[in-house]
Protein backbone atom coordinates (compact mmCIF):
# COMPACT_ATOMS: atom_id res chain seq x y z
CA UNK A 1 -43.87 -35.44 -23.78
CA UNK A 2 -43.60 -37.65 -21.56
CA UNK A 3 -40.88 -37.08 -18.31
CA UNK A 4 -38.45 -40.08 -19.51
CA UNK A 5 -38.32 -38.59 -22.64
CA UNK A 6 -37.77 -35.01 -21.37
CA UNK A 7 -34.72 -36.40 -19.41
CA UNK A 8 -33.59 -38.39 -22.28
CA UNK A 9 -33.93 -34.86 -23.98
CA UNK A 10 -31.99 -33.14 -21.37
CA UNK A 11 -28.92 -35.67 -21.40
CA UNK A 12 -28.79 -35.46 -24.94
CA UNK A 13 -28.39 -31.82 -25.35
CA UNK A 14 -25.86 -31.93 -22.03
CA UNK A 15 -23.67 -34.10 -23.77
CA UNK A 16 -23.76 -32.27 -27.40
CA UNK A 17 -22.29 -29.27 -25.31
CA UNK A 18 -19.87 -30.94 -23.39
CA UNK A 19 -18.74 -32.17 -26.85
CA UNK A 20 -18.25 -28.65 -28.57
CA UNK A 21 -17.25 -26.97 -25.74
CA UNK A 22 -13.27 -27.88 -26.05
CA UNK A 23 -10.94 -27.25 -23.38
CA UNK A 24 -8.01 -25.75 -24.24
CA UNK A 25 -4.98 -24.15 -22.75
CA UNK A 26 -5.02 -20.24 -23.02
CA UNK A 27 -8.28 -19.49 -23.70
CA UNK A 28 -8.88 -15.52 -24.10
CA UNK A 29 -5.00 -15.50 -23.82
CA UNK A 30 -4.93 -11.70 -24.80
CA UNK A 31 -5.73 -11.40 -20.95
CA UNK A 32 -2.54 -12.88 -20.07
CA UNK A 33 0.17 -10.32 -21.62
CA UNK A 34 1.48 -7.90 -19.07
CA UNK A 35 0.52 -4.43 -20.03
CA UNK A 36 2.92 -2.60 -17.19
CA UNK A 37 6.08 -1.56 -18.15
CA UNK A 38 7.62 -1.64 -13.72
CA UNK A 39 5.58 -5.15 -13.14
CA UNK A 40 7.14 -6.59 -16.85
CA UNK A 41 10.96 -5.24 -15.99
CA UNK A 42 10.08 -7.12 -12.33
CA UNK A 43 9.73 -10.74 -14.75
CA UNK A 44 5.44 -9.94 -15.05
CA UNK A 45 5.66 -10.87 -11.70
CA UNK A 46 2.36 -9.01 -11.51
CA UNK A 47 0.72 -10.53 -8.70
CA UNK A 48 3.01 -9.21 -6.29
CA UNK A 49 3.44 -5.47 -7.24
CA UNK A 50 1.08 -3.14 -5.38
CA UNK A 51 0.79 0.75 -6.87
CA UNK A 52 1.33 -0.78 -11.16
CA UNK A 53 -2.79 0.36 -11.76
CA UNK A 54 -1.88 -0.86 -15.67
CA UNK A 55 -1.96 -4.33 -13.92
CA UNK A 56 -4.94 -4.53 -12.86
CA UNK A 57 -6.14 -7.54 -14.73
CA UNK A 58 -3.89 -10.12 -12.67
CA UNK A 59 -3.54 -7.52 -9.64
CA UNK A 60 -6.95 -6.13 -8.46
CA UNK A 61 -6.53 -6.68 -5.09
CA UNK A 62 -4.24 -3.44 -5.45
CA UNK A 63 -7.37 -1.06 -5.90
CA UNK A 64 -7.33 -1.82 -1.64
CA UNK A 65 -4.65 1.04 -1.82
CA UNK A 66 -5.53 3.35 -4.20
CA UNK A 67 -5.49 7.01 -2.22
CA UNK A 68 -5.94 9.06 -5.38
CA UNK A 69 -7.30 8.84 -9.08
CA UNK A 70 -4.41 7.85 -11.92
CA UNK A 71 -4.59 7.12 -15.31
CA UNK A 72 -2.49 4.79 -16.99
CA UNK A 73 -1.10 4.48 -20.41
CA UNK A 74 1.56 1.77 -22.05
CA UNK A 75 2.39 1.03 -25.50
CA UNK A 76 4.41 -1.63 -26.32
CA UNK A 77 5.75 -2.91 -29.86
CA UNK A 78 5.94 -6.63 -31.06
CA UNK A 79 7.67 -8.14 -33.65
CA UNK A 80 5.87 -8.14 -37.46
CA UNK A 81 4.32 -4.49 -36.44
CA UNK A 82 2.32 -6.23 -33.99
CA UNK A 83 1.02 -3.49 -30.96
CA UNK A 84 -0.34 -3.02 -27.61
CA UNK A 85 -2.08 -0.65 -26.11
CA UNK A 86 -4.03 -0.43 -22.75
CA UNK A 87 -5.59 2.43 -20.85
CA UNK A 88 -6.43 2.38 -17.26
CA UNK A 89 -8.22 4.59 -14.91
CA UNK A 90 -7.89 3.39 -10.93
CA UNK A 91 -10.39 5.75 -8.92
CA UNK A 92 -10.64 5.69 -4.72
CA UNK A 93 -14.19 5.38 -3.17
CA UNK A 94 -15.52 6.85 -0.65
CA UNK A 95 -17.02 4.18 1.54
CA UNK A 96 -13.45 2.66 0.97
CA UNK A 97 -11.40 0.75 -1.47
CA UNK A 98 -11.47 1.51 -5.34
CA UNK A 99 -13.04 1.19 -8.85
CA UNK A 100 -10.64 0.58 -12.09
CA UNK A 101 -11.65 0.11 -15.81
CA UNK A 102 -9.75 -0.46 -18.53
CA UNK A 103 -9.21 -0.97 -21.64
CA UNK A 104 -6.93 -2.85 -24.62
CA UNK A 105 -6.23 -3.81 -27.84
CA UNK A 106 -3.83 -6.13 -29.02
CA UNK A 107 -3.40 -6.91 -32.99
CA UNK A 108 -1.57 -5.99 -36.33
CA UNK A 109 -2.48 -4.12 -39.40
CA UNK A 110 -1.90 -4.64 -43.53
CA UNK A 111 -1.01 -8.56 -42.76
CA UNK A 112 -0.66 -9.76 -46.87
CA UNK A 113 -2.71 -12.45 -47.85
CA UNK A 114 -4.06 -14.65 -50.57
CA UNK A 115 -7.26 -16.38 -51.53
CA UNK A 116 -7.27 -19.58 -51.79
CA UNK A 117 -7.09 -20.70 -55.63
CA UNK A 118 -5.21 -17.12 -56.31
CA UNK A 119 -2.33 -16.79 -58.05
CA UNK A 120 0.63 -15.39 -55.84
CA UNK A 121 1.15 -11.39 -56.91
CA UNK A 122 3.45 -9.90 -58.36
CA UNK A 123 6.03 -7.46 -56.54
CA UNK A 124 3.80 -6.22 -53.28
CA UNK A 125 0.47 -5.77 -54.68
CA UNK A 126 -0.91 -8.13 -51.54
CA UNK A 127 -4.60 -8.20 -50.63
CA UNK A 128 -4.30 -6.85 -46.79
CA UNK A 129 -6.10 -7.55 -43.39
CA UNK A 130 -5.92 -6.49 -40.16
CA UNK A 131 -6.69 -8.79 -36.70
CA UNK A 132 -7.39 -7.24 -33.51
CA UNK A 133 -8.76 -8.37 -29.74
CA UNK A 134 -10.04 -5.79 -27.89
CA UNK A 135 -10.60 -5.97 -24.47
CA UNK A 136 -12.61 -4.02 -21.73
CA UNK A 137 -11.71 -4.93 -17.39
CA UNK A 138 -13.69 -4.01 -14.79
CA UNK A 139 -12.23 -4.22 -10.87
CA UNK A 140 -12.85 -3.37 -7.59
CA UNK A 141 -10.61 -3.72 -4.42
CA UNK A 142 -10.89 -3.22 -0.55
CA UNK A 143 -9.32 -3.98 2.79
CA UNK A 144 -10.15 -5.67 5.18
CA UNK A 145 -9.09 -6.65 8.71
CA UNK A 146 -6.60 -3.70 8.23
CA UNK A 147 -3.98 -6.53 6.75
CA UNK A 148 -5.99 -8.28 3.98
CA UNK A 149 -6.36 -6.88 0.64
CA UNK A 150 -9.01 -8.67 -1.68
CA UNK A 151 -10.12 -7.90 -5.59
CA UNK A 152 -12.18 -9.14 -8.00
CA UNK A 153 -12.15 -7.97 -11.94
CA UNK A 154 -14.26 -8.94 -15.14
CA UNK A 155 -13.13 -9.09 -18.51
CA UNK A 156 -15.00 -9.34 -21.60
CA UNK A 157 -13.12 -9.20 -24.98
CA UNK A 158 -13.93 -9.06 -28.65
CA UNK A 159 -12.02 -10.75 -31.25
CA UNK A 160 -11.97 -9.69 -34.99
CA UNK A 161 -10.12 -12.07 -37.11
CA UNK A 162 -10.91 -14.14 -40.05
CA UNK A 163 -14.09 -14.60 -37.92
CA UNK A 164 -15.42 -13.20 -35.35
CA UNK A 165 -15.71 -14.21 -31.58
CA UNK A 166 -16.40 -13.27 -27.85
CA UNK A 167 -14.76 -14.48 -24.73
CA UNK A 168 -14.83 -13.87 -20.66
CA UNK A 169 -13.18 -14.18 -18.23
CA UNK A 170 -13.06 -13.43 -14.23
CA UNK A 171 -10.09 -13.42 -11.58
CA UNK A 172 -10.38 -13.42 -7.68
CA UNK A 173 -7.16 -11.75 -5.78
CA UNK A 174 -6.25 -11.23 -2.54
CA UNK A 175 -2.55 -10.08 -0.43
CA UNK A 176 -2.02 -10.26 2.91
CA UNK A 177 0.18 -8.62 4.85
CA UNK A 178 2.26 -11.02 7.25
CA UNK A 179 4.64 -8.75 9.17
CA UNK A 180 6.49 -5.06 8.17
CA UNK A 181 6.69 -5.01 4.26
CA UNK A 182 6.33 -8.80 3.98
CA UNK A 183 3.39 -9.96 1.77
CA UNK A 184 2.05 -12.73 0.63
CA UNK A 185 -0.32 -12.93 -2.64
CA UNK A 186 -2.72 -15.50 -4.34
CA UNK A 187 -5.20 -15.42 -8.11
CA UNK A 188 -7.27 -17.55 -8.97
CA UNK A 189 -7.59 -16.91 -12.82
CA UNK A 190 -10.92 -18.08 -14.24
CA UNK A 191 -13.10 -19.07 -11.59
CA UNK A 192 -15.87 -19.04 -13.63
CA UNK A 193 -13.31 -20.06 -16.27
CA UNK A 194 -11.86 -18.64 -19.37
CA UNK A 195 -14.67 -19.42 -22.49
CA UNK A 196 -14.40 -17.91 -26.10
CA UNK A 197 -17.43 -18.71 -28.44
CA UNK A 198 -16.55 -18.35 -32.37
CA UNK A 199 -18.51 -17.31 -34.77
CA UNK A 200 -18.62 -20.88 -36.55
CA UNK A 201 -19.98 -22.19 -33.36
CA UNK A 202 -17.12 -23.33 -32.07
CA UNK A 203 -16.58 -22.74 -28.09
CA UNK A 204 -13.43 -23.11 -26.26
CA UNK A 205 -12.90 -22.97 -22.53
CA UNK A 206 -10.09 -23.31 -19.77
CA UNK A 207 -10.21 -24.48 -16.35
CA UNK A 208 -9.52 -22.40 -13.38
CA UNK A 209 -5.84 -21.57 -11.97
CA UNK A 210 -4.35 -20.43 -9.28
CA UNK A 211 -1.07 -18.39 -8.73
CA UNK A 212 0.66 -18.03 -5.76
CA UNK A 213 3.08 -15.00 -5.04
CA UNK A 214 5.03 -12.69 -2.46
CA UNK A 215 7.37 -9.32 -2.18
CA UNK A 216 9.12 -8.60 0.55
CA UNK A 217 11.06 -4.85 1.15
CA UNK A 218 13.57 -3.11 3.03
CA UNK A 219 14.71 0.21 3.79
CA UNK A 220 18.46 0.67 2.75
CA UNK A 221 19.25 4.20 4.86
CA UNK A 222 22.93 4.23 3.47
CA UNK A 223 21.54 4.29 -0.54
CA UNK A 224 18.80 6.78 0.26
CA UNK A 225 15.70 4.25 -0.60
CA UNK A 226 14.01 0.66 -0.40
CA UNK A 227 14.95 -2.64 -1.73
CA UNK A 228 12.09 -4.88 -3.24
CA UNK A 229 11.81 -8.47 -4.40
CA UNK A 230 8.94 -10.01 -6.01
CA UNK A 231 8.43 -13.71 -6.65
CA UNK A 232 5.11 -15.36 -8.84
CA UNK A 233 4.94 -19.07 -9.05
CA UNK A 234 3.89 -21.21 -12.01
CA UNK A 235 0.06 -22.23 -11.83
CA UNK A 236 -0.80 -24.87 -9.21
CA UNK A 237 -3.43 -26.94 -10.68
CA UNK A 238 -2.16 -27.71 -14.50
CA UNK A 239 1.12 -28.57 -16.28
CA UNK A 240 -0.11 -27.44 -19.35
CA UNK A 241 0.43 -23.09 -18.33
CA UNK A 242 4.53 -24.65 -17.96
CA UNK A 243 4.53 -26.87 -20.90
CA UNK A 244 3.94 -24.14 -23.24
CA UNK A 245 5.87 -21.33 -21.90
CA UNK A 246 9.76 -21.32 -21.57
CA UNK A 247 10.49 -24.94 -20.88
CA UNK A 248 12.53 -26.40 -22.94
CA UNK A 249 12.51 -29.73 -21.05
CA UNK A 250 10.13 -32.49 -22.49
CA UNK A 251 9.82 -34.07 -18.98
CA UNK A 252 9.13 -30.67 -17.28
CA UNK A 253 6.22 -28.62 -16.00
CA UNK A 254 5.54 -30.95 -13.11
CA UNK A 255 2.52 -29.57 -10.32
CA UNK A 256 3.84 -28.64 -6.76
CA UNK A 257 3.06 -32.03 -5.51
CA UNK A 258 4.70 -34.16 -8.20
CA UNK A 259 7.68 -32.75 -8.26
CA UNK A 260 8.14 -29.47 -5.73
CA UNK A 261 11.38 -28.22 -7.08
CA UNK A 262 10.69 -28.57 -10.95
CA UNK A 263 7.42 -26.34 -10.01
CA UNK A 264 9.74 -23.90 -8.52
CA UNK A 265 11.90 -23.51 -11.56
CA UNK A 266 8.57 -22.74 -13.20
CA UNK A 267 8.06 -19.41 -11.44
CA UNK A 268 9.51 -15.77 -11.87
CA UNK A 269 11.09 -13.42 -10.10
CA UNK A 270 12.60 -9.86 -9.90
CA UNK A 271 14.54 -7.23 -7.67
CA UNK A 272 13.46 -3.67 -7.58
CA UNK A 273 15.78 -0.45 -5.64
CA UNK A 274 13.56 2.72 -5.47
CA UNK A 275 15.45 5.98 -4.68
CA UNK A 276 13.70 8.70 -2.51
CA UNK A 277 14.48 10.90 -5.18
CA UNK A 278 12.00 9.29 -7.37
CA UNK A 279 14.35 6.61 -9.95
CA UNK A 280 13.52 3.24 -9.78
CA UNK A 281 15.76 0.71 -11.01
CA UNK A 282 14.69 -3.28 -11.75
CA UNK A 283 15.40 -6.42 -13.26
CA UNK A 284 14.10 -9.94 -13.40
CA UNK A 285 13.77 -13.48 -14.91
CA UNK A 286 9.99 -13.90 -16.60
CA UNK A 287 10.80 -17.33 -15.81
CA UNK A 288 13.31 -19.27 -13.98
CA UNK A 289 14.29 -22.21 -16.22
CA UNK A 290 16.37 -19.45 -18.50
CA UNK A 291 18.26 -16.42 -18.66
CA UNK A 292 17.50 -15.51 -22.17
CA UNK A 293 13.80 -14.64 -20.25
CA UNK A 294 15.81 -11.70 -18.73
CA UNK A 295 13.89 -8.46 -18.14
CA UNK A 296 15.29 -4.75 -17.26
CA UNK A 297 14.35 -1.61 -16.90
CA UNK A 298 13.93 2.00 -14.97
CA UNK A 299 11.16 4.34 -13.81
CA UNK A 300 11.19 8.05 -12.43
CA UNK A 301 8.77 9.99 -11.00
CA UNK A 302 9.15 13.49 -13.17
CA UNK A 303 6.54 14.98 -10.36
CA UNK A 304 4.07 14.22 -7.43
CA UNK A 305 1.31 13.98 -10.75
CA UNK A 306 3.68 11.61 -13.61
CA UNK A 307 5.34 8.40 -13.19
CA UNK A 308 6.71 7.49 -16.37
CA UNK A 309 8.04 3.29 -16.24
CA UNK A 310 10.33 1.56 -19.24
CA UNK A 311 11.15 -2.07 -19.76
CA UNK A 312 13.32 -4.49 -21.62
CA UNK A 313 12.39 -8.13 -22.37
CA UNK A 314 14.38 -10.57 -24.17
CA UNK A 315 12.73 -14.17 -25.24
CA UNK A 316 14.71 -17.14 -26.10
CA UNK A 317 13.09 -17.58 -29.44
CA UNK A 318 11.56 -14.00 -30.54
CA UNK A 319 12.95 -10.19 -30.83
CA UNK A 320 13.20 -8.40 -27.49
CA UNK A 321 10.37 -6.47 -26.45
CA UNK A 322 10.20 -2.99 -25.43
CA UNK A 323 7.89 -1.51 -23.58
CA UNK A 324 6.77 2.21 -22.16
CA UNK A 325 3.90 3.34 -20.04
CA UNK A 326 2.50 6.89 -18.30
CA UNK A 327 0.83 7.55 -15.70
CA UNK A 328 -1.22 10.55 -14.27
CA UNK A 329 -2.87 11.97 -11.46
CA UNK A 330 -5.39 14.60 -12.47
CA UNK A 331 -5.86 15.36 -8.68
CA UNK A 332 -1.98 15.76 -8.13
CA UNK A 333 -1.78 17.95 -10.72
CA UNK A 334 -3.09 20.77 -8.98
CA UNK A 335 -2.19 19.51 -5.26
CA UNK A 336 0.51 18.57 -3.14
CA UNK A 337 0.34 15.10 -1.41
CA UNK A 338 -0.69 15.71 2.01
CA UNK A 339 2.30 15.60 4.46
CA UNK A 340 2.52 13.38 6.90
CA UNK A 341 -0.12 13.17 9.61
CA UNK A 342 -2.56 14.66 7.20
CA UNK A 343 -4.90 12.37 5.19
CA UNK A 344 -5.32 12.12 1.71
CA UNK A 345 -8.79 13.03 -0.13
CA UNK A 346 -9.92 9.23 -0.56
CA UNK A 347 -8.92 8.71 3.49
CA UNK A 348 -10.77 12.62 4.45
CA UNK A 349 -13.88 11.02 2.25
CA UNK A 350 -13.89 7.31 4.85
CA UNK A 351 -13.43 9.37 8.20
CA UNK A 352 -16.20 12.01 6.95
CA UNK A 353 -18.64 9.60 6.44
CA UNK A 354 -17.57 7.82 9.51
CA UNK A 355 -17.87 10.33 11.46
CA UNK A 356 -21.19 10.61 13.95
CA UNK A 357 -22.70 14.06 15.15
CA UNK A 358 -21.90 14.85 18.75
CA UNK A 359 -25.43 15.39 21.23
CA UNK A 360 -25.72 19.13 21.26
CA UNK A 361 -25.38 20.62 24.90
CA UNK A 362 -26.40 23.52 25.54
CA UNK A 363 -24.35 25.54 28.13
CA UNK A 364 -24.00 29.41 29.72
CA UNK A 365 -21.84 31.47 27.73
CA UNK A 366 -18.44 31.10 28.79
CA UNK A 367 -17.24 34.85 30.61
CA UNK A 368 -14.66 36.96 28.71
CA UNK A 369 -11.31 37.29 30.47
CA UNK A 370 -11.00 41.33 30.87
CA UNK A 371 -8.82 42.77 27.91
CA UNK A 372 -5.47 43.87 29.27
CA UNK A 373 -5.59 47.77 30.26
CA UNK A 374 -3.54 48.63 27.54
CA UNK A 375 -5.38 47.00 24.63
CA UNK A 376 -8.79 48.80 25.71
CA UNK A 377 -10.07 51.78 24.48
CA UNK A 378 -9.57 55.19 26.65
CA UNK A 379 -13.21 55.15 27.50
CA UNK A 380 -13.29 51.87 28.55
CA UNK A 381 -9.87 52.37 30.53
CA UNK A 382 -9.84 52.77 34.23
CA UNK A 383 -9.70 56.02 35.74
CA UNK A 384 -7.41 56.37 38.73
CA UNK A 385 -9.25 57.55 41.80
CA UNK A 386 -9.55 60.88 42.91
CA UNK A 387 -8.05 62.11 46.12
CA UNK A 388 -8.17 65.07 48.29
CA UNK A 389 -4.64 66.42 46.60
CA UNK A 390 -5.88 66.41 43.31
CA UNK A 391 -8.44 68.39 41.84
CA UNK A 392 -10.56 67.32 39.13
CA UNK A 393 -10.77 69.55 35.77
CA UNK A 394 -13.47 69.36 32.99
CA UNK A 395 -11.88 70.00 29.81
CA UNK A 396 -14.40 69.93 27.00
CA UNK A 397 -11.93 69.58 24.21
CA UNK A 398 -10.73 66.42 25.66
CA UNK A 399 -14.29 65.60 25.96
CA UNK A 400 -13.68 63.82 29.25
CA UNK A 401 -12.23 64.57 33.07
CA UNK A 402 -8.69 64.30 33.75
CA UNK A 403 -6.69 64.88 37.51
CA UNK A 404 -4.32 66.86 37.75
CA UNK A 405 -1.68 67.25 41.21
């Protein structure tokens, strides 16, 4: 074959695949539902909470901070009996930063159907199915320049429906610290971009976005605790993430540099007060252009080991959610947390390794300092001296000499 006809080849089969491959908005969007019950009572502003491990797969960045292994369960219940569950595990490493893996599934059981060309049953003798996406996240985390917290995660998922499919996905995050407890947050979902392949041959993908967040807290000495706010924008680079969320308005879901203030009605938001005590309370908007988006909830810290989080979430067209999630700290369990000044097992683990042996010098034995008279033993005491008053007797039950005036 010639080389024209290799290249004539090669743009032929380049633009078949650009023709099946259809972009979409929401690909793999199983990734998107907030699995945290404290980040989803904040409004799912997700990006900005640091220390929710069940959001790891919009927050990896957080693993920058994690000082000791938890594991992290939620469940939450949908309308039509439709579930989800996720499991986390966020571990510390030693050469800094940490490792977190998790896993999902979203979907419903005994959904009725009917066959095409079948009659409709009788009473509830239904022919029943079940759909589920499963999904497993891989992340890692670590600081740098002492203010900079950056993450990356992977997700591949799994879809059984009335076919079958695949789909990945993988995020970049990163929050910076700007000054005291003010922080600054960005993802960029997709950079390699979201892409499901069917099992009819169909493949979907959609382009990168990027989110843009903050928190900011402050220590209220007169309540006992710390006041938080969160704030997550709407994406940057498409309208589409806005156009088929909460807006109800036909003309909205403009990009920051159409129209600046209609993107800012786009994001979400929510206010957190954590008692030193160990109860959290929170609410948000999981998005700004209604109130029937409100969000609620409450956590408490039962001990040093369980943190157990609950949320409320209304919607302006389905049931309100409800949502509960665990989590535990095998290695708290059966410690305390290190008091202040002392470091934690993850930070002992960084300044071992960091630590470089000292040149051995060898030097004279340092002298003893003389035990006081008193603490010596009555051989070892000194005798007082003899003069010519005294006169020296031997007594051999004493086993010694004594003076006597």
């Amino acid at each position: 074959m010639s080389m024209r006809k290799k290249i004539a080849v090669a743009i032929a089969l380049a633009s078949g695949l650009s023709l099946a491959a259809d972009r979409v908005a929401y690909a793999n969007a199983t990734l998107d539902i907030e699995p945290g019950a404290r980040s989803a009572a904040l409004g799912s502003t997700s990006i900005a909470v640091d220390g929710d491990y069940l959001g790891l797969i919009s927050n990896p960045q957080q693993l920058a901070n994690v000082d000791y292994t938890w594991v992290n369960f939620s469940h939450t219940a949908y309308y039509e009996d439709t579930q989800y569950d996720f499991a986390s595990v966020a571990i510390p490493l030693s050469m800094g930063g940490g490792l977190g893996v998790a896993l999902s599934r979203f979907g419903a059981e005994d959904i009725p159907y009917i066959r095409e060309g079948e009659d409709v049953p009788l009473g509830s003798s239904y022919n029943t199915l079940a759909i589920a996406d499963y999904v497993l996240s891989v992340s890692w985390g670590r600081k740098f320049f002492n203010r900079l917290d950056f993450g990356v995660s992977f997700h591949g998922l799994y879809r059984d429906m009335d076919q079958t499919g695949v789909g990945f996905r993988s995020d970049l995050g990163a929050r910076y610290r700007v000054v005291d407890q003010f922080y600054v947050s960005g993802l960029l979902k997709g950079w390699t971009s979201s892409a499901t392949t069917w099992e009819s041959g169909e493949f979907e993908y959609s382009s990168p976005e990027f989110y843009l967040a903050a928190s900011y807290g402050i220590p209220v000495k007169y309540l006992y605790g710390m006041f938080n706010a969160y704030w997550q924008s709407a994406g940057v680079f498409h309208r589409e993430a806005r156009d088929l969320d909460y807006d109800t308005d036909e003309n909205g879901g403009e990009r920051i540099w159409e129209d600046p203030f209609d993107w800012l009605s786009g994001g979400r938001g929510g206010i957190e007060f954590e008692f030193d005590f160990g109860l959290s309370l929170r609410a948000g908007l999981s998005s700004f252009t209604t109130f029937q988006s409100v969000t609620a909830g409450a956590g408490i810290v039962i001990a040093n080991f369980l943190e157990v989080d609950y949320a409320f979430e209304s919607h302006p067209v389905f049931s309100p959610v409800h949502r509960v999630s665990v989590s535990v700290s095998p290695y708290l369990f059966g410690h305390d947390k290190p008091s202040e000044g002392h470091l934690t097992p993850a930070d002992a683990s960084k300044a071992l390794l960091a630590e470089e042996p000292d040149e051995v010098v060898e030097s004279a034995p340092e002298e003893k300092a003389p035990a006081p008279e008193a603490s010596r033993p009555e051989s070892e005491q000194q005798k007082p001296a003899a003069t010519e008053d005294s006169e020296v007797l031997e007594t051999p039950s004493a086993g010694g000499l004594y003076w006597e005036e």
